[in-house]
C-alpha atoms as a PDB file:
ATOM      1  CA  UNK A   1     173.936  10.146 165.002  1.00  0.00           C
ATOM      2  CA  UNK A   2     172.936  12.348 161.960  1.00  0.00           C
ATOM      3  CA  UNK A   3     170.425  14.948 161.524  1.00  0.00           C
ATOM      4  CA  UNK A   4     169.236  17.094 158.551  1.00  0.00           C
ATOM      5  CA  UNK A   5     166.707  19.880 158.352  1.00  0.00           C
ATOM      6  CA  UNK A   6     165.731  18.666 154.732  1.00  0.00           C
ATOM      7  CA  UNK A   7     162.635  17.926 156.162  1.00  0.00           C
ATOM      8  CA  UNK A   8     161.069  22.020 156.806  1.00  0.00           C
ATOM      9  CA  UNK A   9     161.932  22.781 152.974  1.00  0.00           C
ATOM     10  CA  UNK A  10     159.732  19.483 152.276  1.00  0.00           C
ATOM     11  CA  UNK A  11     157.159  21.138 154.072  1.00  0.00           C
ATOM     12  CA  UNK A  12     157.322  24.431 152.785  1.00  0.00           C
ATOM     13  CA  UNK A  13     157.581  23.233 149.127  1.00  0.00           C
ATOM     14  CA  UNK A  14     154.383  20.716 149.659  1.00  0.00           C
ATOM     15  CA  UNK A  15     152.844  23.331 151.024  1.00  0.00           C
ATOM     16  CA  UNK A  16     154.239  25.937 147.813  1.00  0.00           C
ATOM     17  CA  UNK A  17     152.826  22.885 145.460  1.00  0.00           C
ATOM     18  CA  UNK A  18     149.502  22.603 146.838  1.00  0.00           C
ATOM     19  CA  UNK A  19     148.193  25.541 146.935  1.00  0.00           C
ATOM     20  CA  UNK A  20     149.502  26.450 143.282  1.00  0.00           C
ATOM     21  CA  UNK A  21     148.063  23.269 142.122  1.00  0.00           C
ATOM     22  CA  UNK A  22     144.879  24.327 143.677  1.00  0.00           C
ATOM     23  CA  UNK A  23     145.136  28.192 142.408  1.00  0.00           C
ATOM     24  CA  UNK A  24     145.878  26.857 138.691  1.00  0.00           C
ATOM     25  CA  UNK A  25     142.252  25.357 138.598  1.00  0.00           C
ATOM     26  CA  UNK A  26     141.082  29.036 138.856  1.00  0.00           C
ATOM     27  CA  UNK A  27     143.504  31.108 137.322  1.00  0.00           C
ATOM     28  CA  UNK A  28     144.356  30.200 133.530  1.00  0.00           C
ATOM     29  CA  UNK A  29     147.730  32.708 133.608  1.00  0.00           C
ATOM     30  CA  UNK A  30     149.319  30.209 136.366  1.00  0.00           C
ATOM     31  CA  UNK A  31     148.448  27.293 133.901  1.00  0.00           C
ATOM     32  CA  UNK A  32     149.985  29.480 130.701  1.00  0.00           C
ATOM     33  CA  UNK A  33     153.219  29.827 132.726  1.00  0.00           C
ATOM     34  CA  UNK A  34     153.287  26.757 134.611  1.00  0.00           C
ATOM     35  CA  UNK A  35     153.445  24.813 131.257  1.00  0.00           C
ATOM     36  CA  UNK A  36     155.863  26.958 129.381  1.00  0.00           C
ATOM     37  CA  UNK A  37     158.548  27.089 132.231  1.00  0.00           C
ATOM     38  CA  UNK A  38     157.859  22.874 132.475  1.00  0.00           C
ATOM     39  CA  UNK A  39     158.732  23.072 128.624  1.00  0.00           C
ATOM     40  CA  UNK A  40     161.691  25.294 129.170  1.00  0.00           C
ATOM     41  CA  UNK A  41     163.137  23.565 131.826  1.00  0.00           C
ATOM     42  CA  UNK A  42     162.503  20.036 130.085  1.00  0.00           C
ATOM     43  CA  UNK A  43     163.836  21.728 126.889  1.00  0.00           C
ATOM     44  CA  UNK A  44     167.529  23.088 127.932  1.00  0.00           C
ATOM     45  CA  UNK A  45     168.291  20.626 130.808  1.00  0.00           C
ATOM     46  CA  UNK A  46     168.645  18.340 128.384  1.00  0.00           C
ATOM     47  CA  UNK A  47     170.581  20.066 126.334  1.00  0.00           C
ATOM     48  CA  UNK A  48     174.586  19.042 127.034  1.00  0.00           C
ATOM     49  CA  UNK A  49     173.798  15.566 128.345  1.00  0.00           C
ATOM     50  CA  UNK A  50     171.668  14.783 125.018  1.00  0.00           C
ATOM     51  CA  UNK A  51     173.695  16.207 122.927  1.00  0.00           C
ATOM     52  CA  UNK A  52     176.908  14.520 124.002  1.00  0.00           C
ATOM     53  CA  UNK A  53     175.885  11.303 124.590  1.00  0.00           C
ATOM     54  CA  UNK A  54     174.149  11.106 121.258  1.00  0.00           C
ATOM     55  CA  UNK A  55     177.017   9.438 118.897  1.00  0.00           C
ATOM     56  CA  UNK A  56     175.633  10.128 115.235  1.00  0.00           C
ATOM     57  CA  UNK A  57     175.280  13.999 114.207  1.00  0.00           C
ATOM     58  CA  UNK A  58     172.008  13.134 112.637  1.00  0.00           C
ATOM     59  CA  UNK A  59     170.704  12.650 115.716  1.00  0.00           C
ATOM     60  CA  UNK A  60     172.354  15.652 117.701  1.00  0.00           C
ATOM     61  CA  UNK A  61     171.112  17.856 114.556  1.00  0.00           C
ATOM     62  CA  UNK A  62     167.357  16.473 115.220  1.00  0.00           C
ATOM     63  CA  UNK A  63     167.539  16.563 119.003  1.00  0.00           C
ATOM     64  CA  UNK A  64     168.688  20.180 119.069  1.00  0.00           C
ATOM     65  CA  UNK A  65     166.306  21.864 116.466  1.00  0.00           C
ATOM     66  CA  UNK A  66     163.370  19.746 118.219  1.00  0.00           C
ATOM     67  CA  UNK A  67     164.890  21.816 121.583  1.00  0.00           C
ATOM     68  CA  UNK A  68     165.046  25.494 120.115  1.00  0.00           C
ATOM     69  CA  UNK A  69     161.735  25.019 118.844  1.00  0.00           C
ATOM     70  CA  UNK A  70     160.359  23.521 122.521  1.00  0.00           C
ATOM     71  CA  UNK A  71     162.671  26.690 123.842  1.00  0.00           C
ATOM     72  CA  UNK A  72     160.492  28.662 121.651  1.00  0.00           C
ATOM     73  CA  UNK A  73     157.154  27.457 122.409  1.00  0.00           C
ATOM     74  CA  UNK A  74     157.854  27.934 126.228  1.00  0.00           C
ATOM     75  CA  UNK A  75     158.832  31.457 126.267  1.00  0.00           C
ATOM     76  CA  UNK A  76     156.139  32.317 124.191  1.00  0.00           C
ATOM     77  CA  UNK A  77     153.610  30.776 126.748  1.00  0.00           C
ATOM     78  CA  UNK A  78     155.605  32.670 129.547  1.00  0.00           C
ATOM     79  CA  UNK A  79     155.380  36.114 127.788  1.00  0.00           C
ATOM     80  CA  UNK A  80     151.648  35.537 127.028  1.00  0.00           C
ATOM     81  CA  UNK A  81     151.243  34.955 130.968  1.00  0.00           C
ATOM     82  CA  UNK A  82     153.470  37.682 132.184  1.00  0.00           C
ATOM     83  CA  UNK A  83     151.226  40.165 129.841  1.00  0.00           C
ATOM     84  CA  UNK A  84     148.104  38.966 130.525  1.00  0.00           C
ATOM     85  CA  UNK A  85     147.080  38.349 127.006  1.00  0.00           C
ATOM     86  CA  UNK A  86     145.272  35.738 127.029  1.00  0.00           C
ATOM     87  CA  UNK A  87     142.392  37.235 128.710  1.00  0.00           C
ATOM     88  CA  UNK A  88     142.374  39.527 125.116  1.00  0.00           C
ATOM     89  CA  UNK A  89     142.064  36.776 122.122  1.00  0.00           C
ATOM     90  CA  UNK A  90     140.533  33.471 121.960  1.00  0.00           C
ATOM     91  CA  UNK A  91     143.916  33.315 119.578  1.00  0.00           C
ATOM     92  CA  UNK A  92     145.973  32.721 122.612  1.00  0.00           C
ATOM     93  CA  UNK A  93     143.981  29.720 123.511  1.00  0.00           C
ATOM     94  CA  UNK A  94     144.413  28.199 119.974  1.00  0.00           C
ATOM     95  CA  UNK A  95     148.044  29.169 119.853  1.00  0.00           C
ATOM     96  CA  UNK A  96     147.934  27.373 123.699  1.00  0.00           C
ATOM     97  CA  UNK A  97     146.674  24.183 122.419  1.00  0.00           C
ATOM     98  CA  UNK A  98     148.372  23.519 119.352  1.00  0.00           C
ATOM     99  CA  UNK A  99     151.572  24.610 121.341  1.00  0.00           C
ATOM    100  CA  UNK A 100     151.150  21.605 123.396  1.00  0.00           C
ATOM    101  CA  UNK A 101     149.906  19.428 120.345  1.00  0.00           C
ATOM    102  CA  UNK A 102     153.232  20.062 118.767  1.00  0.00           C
ATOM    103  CA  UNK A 103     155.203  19.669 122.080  1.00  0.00           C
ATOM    104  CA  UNK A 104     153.991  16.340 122.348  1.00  0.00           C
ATOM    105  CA  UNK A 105     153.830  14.818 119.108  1.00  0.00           C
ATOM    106  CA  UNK A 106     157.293  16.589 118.297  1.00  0.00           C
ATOM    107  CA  UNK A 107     158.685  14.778 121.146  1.00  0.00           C
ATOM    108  CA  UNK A 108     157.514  11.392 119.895  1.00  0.00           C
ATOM    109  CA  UNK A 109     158.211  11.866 116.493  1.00  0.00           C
ATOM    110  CA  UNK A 110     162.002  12.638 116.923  1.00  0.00           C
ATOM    111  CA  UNK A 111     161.940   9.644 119.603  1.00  0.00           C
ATOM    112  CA  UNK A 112     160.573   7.059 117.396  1.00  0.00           C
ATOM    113  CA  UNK A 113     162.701   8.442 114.217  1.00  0.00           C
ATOM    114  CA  UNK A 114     165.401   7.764 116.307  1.00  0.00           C
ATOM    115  CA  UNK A 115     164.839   4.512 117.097  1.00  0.00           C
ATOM    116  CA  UNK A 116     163.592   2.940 114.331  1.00  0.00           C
ATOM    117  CA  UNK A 117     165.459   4.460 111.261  1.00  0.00           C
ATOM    118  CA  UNK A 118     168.671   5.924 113.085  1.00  0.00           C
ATOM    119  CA  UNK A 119     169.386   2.941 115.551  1.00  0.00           C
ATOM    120  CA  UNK A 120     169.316   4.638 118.600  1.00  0.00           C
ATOM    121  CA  UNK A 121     168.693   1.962 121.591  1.00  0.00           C
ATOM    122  CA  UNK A 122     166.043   2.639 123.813  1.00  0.00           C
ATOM    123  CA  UNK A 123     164.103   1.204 126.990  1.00  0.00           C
ATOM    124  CA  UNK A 124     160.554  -0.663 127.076  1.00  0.00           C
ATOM    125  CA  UNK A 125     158.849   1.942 129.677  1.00  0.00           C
ATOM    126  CA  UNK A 126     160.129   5.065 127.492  1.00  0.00           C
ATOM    127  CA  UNK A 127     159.293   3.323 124.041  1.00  0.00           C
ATOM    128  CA  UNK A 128     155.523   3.298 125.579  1.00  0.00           C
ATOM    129  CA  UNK A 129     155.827   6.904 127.496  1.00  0.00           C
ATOM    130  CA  UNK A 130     156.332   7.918 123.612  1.00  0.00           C
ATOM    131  CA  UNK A 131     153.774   6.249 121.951  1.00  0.00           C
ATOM    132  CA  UNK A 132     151.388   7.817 124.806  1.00  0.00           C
ATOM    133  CA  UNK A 133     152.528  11.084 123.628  1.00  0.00           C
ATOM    134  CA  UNK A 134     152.567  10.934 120.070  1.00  0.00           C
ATOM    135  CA  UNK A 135     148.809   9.862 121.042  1.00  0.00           C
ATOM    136  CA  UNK A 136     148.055  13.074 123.390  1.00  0.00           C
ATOM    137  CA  UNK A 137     149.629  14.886 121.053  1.00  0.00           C
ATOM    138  CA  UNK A 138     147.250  14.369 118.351  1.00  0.00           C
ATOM    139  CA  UNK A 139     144.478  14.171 120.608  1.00  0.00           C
ATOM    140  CA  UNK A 140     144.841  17.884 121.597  1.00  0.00           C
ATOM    141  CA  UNK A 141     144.956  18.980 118.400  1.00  0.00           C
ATOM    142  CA  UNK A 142     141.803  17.670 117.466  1.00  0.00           C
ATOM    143  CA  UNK A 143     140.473  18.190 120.363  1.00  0.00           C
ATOM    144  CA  UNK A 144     137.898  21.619 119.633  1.00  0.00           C
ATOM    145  CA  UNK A 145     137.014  21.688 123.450  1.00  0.00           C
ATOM    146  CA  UNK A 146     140.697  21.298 124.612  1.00  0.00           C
ATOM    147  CA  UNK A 147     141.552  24.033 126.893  1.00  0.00           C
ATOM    148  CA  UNK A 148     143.712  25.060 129.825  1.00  0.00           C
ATOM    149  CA  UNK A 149     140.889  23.836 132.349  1.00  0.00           C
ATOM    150  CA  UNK A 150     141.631  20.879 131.838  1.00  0.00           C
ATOM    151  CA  UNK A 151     145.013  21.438 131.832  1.00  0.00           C
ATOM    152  CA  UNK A 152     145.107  22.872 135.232  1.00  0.00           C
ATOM    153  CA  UNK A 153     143.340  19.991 136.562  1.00  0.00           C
ATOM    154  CA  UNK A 154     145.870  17.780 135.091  1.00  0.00           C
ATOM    155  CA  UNK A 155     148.334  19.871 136.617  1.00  0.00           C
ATOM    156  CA  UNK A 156     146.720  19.898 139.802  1.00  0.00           C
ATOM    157  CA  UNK A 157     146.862  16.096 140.233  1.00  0.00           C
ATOM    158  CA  UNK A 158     150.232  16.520 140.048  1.00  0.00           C
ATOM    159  CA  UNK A 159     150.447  18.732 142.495  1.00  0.00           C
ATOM    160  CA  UNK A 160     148.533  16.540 145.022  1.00  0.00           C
ATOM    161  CA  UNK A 161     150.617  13.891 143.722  1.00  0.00           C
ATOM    162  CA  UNK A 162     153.777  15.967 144.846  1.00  0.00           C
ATOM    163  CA  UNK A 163     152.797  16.954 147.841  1.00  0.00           C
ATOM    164  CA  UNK A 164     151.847  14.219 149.504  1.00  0.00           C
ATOM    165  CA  UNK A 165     155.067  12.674 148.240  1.00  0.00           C
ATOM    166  CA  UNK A 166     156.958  15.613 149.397  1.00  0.00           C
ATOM    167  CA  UNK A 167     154.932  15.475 152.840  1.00  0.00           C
ATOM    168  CA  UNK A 168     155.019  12.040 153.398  1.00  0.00           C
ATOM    169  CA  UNK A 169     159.337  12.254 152.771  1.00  0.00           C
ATOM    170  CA  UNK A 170     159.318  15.629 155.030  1.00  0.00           C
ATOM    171  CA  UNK A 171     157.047  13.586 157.622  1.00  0.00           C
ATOM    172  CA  UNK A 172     160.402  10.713 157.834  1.00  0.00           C
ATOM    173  CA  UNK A 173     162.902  13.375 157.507  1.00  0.00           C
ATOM    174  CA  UNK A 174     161.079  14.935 160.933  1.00  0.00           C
ATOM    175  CA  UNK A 175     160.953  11.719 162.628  1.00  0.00           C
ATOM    176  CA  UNK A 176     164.923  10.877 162.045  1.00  0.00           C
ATOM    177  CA  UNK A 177     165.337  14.064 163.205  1.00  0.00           C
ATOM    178  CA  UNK A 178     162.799  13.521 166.616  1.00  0.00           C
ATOM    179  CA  UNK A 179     164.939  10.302 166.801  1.00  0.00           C
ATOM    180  CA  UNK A 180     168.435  12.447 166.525  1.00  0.00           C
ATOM    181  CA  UNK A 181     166.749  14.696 169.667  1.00  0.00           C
ATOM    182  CA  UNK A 182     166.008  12.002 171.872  1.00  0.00           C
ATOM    183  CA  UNK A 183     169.094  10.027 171.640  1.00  0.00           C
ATOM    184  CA  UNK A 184     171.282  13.558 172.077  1.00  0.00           C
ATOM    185  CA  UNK A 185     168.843  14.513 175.151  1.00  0.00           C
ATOM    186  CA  UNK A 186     169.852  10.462 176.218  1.00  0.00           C
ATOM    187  CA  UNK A 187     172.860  10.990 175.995  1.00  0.00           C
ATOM    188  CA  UNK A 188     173.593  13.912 177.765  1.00  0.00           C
ATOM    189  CA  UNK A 189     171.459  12.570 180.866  1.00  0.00           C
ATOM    190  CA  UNK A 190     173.814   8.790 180.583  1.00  0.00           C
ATOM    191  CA  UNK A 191     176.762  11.469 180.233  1.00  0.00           C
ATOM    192  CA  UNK A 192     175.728  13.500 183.412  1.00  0.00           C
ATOM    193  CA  UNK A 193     174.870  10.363 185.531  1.00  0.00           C
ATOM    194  CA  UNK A 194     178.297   8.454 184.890  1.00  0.00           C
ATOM    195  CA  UNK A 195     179.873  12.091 186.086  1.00  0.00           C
ATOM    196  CA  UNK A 196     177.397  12.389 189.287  1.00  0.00           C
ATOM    197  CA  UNK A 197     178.568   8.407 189.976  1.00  0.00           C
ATOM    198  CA  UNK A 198     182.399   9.779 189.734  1.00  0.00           C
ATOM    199  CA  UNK A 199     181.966  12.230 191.764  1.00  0.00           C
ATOM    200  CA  UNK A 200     180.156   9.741 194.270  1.00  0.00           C
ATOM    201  CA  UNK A 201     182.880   7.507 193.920  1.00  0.00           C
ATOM    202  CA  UNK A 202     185.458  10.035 194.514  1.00  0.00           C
ATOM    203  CA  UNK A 203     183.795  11.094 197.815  1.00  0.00           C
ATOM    204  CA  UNK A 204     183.514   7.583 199.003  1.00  0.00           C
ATOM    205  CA  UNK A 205     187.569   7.225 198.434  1.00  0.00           C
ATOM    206  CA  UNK A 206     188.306  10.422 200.209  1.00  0.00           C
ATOM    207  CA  UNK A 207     186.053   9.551 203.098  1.00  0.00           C
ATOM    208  CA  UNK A 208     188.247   6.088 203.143  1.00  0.00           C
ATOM    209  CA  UNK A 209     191.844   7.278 203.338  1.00  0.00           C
ATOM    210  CA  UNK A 210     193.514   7.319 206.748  1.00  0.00           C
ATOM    211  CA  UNK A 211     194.241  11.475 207.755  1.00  0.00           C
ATOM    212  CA  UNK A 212     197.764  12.140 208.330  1.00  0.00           C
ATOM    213  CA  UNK A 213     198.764  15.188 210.413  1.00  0.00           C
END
């Protein structure tokens, strides 16, 4: 029998996800720093495993000034949202949007470089993920009416997305667990009735012997 208590920080984080999906539909400083910590984190994760399993130093050099720039782009996004500036300057917004443009179509450009003039092997499903970004990329920055509404609803999506992934894996976790209960409670109840038949047992043979004085 094995149990876990994965299952409550499941909860909690659906829970967590949720209800800052919901909030980033109404507040456009979650969305600011929502995107540039997803662009940090997707930026210098990748770092040591790209770079090492890259083998030409073409390709490292590329990777790793397309990185520092995405580093770049995300803690400027975070600074605007920790100060509250982009309440101040419809600047911001531009500086939001192209920010993404070149996130994207960065991304895609170094990918299909890499692949087409630098052999670098590659899978169907990512070739495609690619080409869909290189596409939202320049979408967004032609896009005049592009804004973080409609990247908060984007976002949100994934958050419902999430959650109900993260609930629905929390909701089996919970069950195993129920499942881990009841046998243990079985158990113990099997374990006390083979001791109460002993004990019966026991009685029966002491009752039988002949008494000797």
């Amino acid at each position: 029998m094995k149990y876990g208590y994965g299952w409550v920080l499941k909860f909690v984080l659906a829970a967590i996800l949720l209800g800052v999906g919901i909030y980033m539909v109404f507040a456009n400083e979650v969305v600011y720093l929502i995107t540039g910590v997803v662009i940090m984190i997707f930026s210098l994760f990748r770092v040591v495993p790209l770079l090492k399993t890259l083998k030409k130093e073409i390709l490292r050099t590329i990777n790793l000034i397309e990185i520092i720039f995405d580093t770049i782009i995300g803690g400027v996004l975070i600074y605007v949202a920790a100060t509250g500036q982009m309440d101040n300057s419809e600047l911001w917004k531009e500086v939001y949007r192209y920010s993404l443009a070149f996130f994207f179509y960065a991304r895609a450009l170094v990918f299909l470089n890499s692949v087409v003039f630098l052999g670098e092997k590659t899978e169907i499903p990512k070739f495609w993920i690619h080409i869909l970004a290189i596409t939202l990329g320049t979408y967004i920055a032609v896009t005049p009416d592009f804004s973080y509404e409609t990247v908060g609803i984007f976002l949100l999506i994934v958050s419902l997305i999430g959650a109900a992934y993260l609930g629905v894996d929390g909701f089996g976790g919970y069950k195993k667990y129920r499942q881990f209960q009841l046998e243990l409670n079985q158990g113990k109840e099997k374990q006390k009735e083979v001791e109460q038949k002993k004990e019966v047992i026991l009685d029966e043979q002491k009752e039988d012997r002949p008494y000797v004085n």
